[in-house]
Every structure is written in structure tokens, then in C-alpha cells.
Protein backbone atom coordinates (compact mmCIF):
# COMPACT_ATOMS: atom_id res chain seq x y z
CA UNK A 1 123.32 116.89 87.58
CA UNK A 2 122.57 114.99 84.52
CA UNK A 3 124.77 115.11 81.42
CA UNK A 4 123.67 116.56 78.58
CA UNK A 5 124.59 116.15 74.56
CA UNK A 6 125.47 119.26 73.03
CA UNK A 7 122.78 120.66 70.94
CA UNK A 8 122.50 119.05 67.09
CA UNK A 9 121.31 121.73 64.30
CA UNK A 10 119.34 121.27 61.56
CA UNK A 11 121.57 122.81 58.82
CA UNK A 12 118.78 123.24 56.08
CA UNK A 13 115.27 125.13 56.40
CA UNK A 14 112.40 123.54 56.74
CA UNK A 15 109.24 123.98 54.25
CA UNK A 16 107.51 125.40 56.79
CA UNK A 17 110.12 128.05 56.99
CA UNK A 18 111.65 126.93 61.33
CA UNK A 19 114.63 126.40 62.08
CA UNK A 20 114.99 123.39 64.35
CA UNK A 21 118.01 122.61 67.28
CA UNK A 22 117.47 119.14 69.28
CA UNK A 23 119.62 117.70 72.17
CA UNK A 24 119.10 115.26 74.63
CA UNK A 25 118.66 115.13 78.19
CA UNK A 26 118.68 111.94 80.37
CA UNK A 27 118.40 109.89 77.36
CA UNK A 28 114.98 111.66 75.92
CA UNK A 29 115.69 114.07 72.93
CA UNK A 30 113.84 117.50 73.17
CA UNK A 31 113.22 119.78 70.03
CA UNK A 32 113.32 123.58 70.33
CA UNK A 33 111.77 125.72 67.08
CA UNK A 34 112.51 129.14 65.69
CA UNK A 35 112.22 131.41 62.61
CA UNK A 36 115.98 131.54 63.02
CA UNK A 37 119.15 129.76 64.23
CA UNK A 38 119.47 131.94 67.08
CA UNK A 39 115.60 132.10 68.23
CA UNK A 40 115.80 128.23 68.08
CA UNK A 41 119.40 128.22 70.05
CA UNK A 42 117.64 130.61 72.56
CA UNK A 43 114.25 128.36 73.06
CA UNK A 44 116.91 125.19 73.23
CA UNK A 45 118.85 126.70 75.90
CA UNK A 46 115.71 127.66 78.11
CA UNK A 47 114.42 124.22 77.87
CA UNK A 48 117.55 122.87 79.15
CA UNK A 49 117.44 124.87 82.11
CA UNK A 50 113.96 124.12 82.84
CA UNK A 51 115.28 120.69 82.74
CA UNK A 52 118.17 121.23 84.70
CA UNK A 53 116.95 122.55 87.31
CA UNK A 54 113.96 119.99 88.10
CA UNK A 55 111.04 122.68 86.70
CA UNK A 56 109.77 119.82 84.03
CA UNK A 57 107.00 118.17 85.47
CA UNK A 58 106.99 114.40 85.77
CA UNK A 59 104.15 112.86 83.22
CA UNK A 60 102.50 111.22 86.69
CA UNK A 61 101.74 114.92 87.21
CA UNK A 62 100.60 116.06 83.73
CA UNK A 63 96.36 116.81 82.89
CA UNK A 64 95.58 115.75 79.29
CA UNK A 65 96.48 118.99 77.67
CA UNK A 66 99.82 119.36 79.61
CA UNK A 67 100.65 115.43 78.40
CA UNK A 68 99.54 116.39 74.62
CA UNK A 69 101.72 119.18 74.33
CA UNK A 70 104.73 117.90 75.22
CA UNK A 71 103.73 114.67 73.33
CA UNK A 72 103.18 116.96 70.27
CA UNK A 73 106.58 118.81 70.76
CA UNK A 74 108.48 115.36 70.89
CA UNK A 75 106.67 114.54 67.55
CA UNK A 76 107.81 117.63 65.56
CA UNK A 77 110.55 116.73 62.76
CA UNK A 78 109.24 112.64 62.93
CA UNK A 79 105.40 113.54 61.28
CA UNK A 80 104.52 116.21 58.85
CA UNK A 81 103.02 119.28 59.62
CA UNK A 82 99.69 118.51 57.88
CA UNK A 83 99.48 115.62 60.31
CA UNK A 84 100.36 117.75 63.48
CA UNK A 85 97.88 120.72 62.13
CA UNK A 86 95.10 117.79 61.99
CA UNK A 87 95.99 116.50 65.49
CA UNK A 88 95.39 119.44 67.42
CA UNK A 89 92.40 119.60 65.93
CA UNK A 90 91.27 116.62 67.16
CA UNK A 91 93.01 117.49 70.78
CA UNK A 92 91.27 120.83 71.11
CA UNK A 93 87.83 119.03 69.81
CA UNK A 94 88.47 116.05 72.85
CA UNK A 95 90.25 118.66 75.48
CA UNK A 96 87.09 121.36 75.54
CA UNK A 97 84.43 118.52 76.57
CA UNK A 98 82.73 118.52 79.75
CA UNK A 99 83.50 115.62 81.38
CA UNK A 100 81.49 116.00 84.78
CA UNK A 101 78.69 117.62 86.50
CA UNK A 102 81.44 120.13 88.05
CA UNK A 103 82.70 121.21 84.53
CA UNK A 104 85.54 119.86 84.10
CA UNK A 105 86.94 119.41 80.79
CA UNK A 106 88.65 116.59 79.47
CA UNK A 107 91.86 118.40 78.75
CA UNK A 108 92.39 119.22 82.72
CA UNK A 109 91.67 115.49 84.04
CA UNK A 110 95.55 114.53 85.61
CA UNK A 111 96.66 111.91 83.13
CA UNK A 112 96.36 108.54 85.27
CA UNK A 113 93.10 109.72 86.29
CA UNK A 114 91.23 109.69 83.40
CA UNK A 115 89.74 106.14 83.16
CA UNK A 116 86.98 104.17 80.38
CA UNK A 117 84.01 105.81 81.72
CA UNK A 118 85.48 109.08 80.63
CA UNK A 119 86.40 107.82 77.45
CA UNK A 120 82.77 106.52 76.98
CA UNK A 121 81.24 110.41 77.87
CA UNK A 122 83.77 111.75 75.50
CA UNK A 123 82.72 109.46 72.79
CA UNK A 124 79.52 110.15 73.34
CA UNK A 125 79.95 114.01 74.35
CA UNK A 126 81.95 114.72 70.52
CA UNK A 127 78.93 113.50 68.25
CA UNK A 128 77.93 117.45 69.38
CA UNK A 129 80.27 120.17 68.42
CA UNK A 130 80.99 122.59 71.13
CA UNK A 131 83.31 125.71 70.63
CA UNK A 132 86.59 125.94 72.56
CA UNK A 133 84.77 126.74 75.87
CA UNK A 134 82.81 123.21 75.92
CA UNK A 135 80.01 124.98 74.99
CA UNK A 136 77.60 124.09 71.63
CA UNK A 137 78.89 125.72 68.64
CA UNK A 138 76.42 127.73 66.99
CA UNK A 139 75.01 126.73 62.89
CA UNK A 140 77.62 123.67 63.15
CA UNK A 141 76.41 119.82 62.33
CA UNK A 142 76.69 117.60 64.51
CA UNK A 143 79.69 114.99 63.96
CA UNK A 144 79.51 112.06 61.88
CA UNK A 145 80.48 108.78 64.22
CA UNK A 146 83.31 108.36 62.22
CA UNK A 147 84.49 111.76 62.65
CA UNK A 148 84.29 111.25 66.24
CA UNK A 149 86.01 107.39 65.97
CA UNK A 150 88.80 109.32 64.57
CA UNK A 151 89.31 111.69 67.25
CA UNK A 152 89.50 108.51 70.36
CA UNK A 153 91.65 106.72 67.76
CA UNK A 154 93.83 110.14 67.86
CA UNK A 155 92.98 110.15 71.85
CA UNK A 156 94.20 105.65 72.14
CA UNK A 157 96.93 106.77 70.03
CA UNK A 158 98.38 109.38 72.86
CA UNK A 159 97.79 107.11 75.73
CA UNK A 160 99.19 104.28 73.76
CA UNK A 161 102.33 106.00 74.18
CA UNK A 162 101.58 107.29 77.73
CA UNK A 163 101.80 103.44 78.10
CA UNK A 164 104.87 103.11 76.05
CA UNK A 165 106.91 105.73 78.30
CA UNK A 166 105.89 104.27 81.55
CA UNK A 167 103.96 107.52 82.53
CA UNK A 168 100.67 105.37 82.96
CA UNK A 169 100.29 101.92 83.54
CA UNK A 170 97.58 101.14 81.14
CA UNK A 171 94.93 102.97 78.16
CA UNK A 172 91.72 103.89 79.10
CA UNK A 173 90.71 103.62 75.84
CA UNK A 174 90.78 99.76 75.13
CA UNK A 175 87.40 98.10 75.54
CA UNK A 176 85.81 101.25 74.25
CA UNK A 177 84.00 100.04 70.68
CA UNK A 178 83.72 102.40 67.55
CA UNK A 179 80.13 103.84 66.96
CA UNK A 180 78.36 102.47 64.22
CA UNK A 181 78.44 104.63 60.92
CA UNK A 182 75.28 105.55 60.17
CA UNK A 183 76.08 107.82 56.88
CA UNK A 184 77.13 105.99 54.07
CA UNK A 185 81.18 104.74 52.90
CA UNK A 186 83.02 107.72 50.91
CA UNK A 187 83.41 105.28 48.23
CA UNK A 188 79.49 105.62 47.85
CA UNK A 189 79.03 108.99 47.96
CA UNK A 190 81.98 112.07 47.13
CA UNK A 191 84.49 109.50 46.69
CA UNK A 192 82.26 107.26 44.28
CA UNK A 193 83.76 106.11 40.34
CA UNK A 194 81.75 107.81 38.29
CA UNK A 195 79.89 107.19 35.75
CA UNK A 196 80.12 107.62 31.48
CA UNK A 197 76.89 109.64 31.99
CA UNK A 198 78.31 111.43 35.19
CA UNK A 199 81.68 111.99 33.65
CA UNK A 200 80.22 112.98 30.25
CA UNK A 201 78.37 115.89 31.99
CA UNK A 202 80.99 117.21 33.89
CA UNK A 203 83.20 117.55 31.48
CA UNK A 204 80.88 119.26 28.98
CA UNK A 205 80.10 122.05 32.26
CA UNK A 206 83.86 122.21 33.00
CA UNK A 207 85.08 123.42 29.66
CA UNK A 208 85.63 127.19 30.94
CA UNK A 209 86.89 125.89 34.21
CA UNK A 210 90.43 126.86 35.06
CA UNK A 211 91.85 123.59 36.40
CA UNK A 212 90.01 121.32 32.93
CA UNK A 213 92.79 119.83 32.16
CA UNK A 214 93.83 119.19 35.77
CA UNK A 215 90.74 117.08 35.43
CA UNK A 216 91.80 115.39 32.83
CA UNK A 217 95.02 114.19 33.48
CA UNK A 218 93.94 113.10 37.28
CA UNK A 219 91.33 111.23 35.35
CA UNK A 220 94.24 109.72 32.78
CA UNK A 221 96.79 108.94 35.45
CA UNK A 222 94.72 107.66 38.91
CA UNK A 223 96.81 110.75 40.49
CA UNK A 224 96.32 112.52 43.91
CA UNK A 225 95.45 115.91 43.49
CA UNK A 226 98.46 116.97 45.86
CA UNK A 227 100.43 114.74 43.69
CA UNK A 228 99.14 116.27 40.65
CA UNK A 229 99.81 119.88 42.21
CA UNK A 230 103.53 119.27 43.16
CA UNK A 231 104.43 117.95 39.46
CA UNK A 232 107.44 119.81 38.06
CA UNK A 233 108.42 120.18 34.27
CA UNK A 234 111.66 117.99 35.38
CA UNK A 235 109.58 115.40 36.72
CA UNK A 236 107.92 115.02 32.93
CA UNK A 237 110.07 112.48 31.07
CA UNK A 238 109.49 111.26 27.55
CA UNK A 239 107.78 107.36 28.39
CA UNK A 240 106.89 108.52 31.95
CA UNK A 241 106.00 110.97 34.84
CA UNK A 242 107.41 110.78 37.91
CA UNK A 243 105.51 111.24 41.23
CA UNK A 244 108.56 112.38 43.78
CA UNK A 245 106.39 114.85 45.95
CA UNK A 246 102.72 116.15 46.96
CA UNK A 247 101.39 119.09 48.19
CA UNK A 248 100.43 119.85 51.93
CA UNK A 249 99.67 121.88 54.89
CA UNK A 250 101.87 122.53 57.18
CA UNK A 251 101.28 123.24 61.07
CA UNK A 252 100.43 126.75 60.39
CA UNK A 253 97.72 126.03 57.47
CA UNK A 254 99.92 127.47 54.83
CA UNK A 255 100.11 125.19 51.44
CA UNK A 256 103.55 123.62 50.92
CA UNK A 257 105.20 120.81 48.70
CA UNK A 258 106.10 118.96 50.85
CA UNK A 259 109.71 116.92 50.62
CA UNK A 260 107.84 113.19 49.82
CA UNK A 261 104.35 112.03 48.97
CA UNK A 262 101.54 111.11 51.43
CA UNK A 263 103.70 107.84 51.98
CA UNK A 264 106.89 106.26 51.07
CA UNK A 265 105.25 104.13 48.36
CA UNK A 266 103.91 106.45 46.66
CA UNK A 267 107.49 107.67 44.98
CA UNK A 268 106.97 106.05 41.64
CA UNK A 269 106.66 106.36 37.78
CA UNK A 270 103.85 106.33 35.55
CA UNK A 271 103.84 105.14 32.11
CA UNK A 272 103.20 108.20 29.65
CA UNK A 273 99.95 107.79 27.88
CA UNK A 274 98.54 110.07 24.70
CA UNK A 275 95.56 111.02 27.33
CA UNK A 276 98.32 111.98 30.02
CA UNK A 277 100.65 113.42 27.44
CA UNK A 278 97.09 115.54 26.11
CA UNK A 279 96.46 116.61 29.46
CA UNK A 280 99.72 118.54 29.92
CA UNK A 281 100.50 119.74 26.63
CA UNK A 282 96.77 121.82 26.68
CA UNK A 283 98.16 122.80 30.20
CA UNK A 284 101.26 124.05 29.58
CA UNK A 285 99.44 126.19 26.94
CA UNK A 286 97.80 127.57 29.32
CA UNK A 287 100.63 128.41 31.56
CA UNK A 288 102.16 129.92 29.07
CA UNK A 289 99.06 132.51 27.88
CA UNK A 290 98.60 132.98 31.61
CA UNK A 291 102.00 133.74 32.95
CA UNK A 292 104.55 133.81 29.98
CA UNK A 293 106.93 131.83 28.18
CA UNK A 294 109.62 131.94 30.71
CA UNK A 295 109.72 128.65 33.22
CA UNK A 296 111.96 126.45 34.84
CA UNK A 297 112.40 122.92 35.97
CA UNK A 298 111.17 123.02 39.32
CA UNK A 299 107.75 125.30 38.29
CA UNK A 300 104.61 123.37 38.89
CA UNK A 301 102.60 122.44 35.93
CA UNK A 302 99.29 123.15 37.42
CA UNK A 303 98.53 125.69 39.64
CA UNK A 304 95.78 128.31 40.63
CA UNK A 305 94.85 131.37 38.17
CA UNK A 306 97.35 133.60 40.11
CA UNK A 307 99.99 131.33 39.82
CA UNK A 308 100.10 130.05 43.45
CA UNK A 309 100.65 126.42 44.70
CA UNK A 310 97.11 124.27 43.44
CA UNK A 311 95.04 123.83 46.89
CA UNK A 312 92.69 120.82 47.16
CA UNK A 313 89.88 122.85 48.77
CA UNK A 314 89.40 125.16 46.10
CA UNK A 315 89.44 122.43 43.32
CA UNK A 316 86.45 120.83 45.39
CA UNK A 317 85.00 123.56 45.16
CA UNK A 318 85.18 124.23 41.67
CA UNK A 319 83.75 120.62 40.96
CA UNK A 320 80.53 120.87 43.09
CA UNK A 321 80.32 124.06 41.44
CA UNK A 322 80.57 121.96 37.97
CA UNK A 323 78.59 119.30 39.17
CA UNK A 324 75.37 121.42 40.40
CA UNK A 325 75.80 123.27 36.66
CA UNK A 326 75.72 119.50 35.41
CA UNK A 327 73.15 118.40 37.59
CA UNK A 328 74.97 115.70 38.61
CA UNK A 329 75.70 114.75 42.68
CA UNK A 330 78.42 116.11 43.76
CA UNK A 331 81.87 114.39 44.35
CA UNK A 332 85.89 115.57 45.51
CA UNK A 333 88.76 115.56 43.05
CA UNK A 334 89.12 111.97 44.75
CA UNK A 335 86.86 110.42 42.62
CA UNK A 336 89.38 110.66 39.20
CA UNK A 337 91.35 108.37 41.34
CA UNK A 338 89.14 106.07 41.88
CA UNK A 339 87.25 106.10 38.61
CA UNK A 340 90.60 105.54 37.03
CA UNK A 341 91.05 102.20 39.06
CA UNK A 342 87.74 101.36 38.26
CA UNK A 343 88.07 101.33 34.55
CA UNK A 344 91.56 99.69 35.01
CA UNK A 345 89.89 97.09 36.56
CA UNK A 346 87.35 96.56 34.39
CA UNK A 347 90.38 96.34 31.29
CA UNK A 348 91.55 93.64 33.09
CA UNK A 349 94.66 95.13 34.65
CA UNK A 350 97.33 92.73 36.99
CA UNK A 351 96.46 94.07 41.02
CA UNK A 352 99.86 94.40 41.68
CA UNK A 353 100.56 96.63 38.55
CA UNK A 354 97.52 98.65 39.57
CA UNK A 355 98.86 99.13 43.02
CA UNK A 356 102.20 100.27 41.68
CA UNK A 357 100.34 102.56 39.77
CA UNK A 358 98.25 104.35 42.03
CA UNK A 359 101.01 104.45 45.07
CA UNK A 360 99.23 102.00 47.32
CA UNK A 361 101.16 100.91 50.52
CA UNK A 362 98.67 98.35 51.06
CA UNK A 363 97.75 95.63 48.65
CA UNK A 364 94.33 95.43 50.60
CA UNK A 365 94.03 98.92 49.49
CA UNK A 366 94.13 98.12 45.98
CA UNK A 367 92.16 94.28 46.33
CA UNK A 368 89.01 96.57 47.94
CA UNK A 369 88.72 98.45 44.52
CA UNK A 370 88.60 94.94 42.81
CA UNK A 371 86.06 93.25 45.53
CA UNK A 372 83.94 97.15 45.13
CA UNK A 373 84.14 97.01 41.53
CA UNK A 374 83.14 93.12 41.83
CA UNK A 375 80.21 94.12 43.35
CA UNK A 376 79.19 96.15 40.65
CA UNK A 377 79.81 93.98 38.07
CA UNK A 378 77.67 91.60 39.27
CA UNK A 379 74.86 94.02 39.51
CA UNK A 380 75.46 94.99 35.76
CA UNK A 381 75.26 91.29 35.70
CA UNK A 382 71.77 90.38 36.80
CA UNK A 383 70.06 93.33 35.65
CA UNK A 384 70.81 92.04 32.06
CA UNK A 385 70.24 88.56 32.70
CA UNK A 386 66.71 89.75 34.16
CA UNK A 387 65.86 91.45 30.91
């Protein structure tokens, strides 16, 4: 019988609110999950039985689904819940497609089975939504083809590591090529920098909204709006802000600040500015009408009318809202961002002190806003040349 570690615990809570106890068994380690110490010692100790007594099917073995959930289990404490919530998503939109004339779905095919053509009727099979039954979902769009390149990325990424662990000698996947977008870059449509005109008449429809000066200071600082939502009074320093945190989903849907931002470079400080410093001083005023005098360090500086953590969905609502009052096209909260890099750009700001700024982990991240806003320019350009 194989030796097993004794069981590690994790001593503090998670946001989500599980406990977590890991161990490992012939050299793999397994995570069990429960709302408390004991439920999670329990679930840890029936796993190693399983294990022990030969009841864990070999990955040979494994369909799709069976592969993905343990895949998905290993993954739990190393990726955030947002990004497991997202993933089985995209498993349950890949797994419920028909694959054959018989019925199969995707999800049942035995792992080393499933070869390109499959991949190829998938790809093709996802541009039409189906429910969980394979079956066309009823008043839903069909799927971008970026929507579905995302979910055989997600579906390469799984068999990548299929690959990695030996369970199957190579990825079905490779050789398949992305469908061609046929709806136009974010950065052209929701995720656009806006205009003076566009920003001027949003702002003058948003003056009763709730989250105004949200607006404002994601317009003053290049912010995320999970960035902006997890901001703490402590965080609020004379010459600076500092961006330590963001807020999220975790793998049960429920909004959470999480323990880091969306990546590791996006810990950092922003210089104060009187348009920043504006921003939160109005807000604060608000807090304080709205839910009294009485705060602490770690309260949020904006949040929803009741008080609860700020959720991205219903401040993109709120802005189409403002921008069919303004009769304006609509955009996400995304857009501050990216109309603050825009007019940084056009001031003539270093690259590398932009990408600092806005959290980038990738300079190329931060040289596409230059090449976009290049682009632009040049358009500006010729039009007044031609006059």
C-alpha cells in the first residue's frame, strides 16, 4: 500500500467562506473542501480511501467530464474562484454538444478517444447555444467566434495538461485554427475611449446617478472597477492611493474582495491628483449622508446604495442606462480605463510610467494603446490637412 503524507490544514478561512485540508498520495496532492474543519477532514479522509483501495479511476479510463472534474478539483487553492466559476462555464457549454449521429455528447467521449475531427464539430457545434441537454436554447444569440475560441482555448488548455500528466499522449486540439471574428474589437465598440462630446453627455445624464463620482475617479485614475470597488479608507494616503486588492466572484457567484488584484502587477500606487482627491472627497460625503459618520479603515469607499460590496454588472448597467438618456452608444465601466490612457497618451506620458500606472503585466498591453491611439491621431491628422 502506498504511503501517504498526513493531511496539511489550511489554518485561515477562505473568502469564499471553505475550509480546505490537502495531502498527498503517490506523489499527487489531492484537495478536500468543507464549510468546516471537520466536513473538510471528513471529505479528506473518504478520498483517501477511495484511493487506497484502488476505486480512483486511472485518467486512460476517464470521459471528458470525469477528466475535467478531477482536473478542476486539483486546481482549487492555485486559481481564483472567479476563474474556476468561468471555467465550468465553458466545460458545461463544450460537455452538452452532440458530437455524433448517435448523440453522444462531448463530455462522455473516453479521454484518448476524442481526436481533431471532434474538436472541429465542437468548434463548429458552440457558435449555437444549446441548453444543458445539447439541445438549442430558446431566445439566446448565437455565440460570437470569439466566445467560442475561448471555450477550445479553455478545452487545449485541459488536454494540454492531459499531455503534461502522461494520461494522453498528445492534444487533439493543435492544428485546429481560431474562427475569424466577424464582430468588431472591444476596443471599438463597449470598450472604446470616449470622446469630449461622448464624455460631456454622460456626465451631464449621470448627475443623479448613485455611483457619479465612481465615474469620476475611474475616469481620473485609469482604475478597474473591481479595483475601484475594493479601495479602503487605509489604502487612501496623502500623495497617493494604493491598489492592494479587487473585487471578484467566487465559485459560487457571490461578490468577494478578493486577497490580490486581477494579477500580481497590478499591486501598485497611484500618484494623488486634485481630480482623484475630488472624486473621493464628494464620495465620502456621500457615504456619510447615506450610512453615517461612523467608518473604519478597512470600509470600502464606494459601494452600492445599500451599502453592499460595488458589483461590475450593475454599474454597466447603470451606464447604458446613462448613455441611452444621453443618446450616446453605449459602453462598460471599461472604457474610463481606457479613455484615461488615451488622454495620457496624447499628454505625452513615458510607456513605461503609463504601464505602472494602469497595472499592466504586459508592456505590449500598454504599447497597443499607443499604436490604437496612433491610429487615431493620424486620422485627426489628415482630416485637417484635407480641409
Amino acid at each position: 500500500m502506498a504511503k501517504k503524507k498526513a493531511a496539511a490544514e489550511e489554518k485561515k478561512g477562505r473568502p469564499d467562506g471553505l475550509r480546505r485540508v490537502s495531502f498527498r498520495f503517490e506523489g499527487k496532492r489531492y484537495y478536500a473542501y468543507g464549510h468546516t474543519l471537520k466536513e473538510a477532514r471528513k471529505k479528506a479522509e473518504e478520498k483517501q480511501k477511495e484511493l487506497e483501495a484502488g476505486q480512483y479511476k486511472k485518467s486512460a479510463a476517464l470521459t471528458f467530464s470525469e477528466y475535467y472534474e478531477r482536473w478542476s478539483d486539483a486546481r482549487r487553492g492555485t486559481v481564483s474562484g472567479a476563474t474556476l466559476r468561468k471555467q465550468q462555464f465553458q466545460f458545461e457549454a463544450a460537455a452538452a454538444v452532440r458530437i455524433d449521429a448517435n448523440g453522444n455528447r462531448f463530455g462522455d467521449l473516453p479521454l484518448p478517444d476524442i481526436e481533431t475531427q471532434h474538436i472541429r464539430i465542437l468548434q463548429k457545434a458552440l457558435l449555437i447555444r444549446t441548453d444543458k441537454d445539447g439541445n438549442p436554447a430558446k431566445g439566446k444569440a448565437e455565440r460570437t467566434p470569439q466566445s467560442v475560441n475561448d471555450i477550445i482555448a479553455f478545452v487545449s488548455h485541459i488536454f494540454h495538461d492531459a499531455v503534461m500528466e502522461r494520461a494522453i499522449d498528445w492534444n487533439p486540439c493543435n492544428g485546429v485554427k481560431n474562427l475569424k471574428r466577424k464582430d468588431k474589437p472591444a476596443r471599438e465598440t463597449f470598450h472604446r475611449a470616449l470622446t469630449e462630446q461622448e464624455l460631456k453627455a454622460f456626465f451631464e445624464a449621470a448627475v443623479e446617478s448613485w455611483y457619479l463620482h465612481l465615474y469620476e475617479f475611474l475616469l481620473a485614475s485609469g482604475c478597474r472597477c473591481g479595483e475601484a470597488g475594493a479601495l479602503m479608507l487605509q489604502d487612501i494616503k496623502p500623495d497617493k492611493i494604493m491598489i492592494r486588492r479587487t473585487v471578484t466572484k467566487n465559485e459560487h457567484g457571490v461578490y468577494v474582495i478578493g486577497d490580490t488584484t486581477k494579477t500580481a502587477y497590478g499591486q501598485r500606487t497611484i500618484p494623488m491628483t486634485d481630480a482623484i482627491r475630488a472624486a473621493l472627497r464628494k464620495q465620502k460625503e456621500v457615504n456619510a449622508a447615506a450610512f453615517g459618520d461612523v467608518v473604519g479603515l478597512t470600509d470600502t469607499v464606494f459601494r452600492t446604495s445599500w451599502g453592499n460590496l460595488l458589483a461590475v454588472a450593475n454599474v454597466d448597467r447603470d451606464i447604458e442606462r446613462i448613455c441611452r438618456k444621453a443618446g450616446i452608444r453605449k459602453f462598460t465601466a471599461h472604457a474610463f480605463r481606457d479613455t484615461f490612457a488615451t488622454i495620457c497618451i496624447d499628454q505625452g506620458m513615458n510607456p513605461k510610467v503609463l504601464q505602472d500606472i494602469l497595472g499592466h503585466s504586459n508592456f505590449n498591453l500598454t504599447m497597443s494603446l499607443y499604436a490604437h491611439s496612433m491610429e487615431e491621431q493620424k486620422a485627426r491628422e489628415m482630416v485637417s490637412i484635407a480641409r
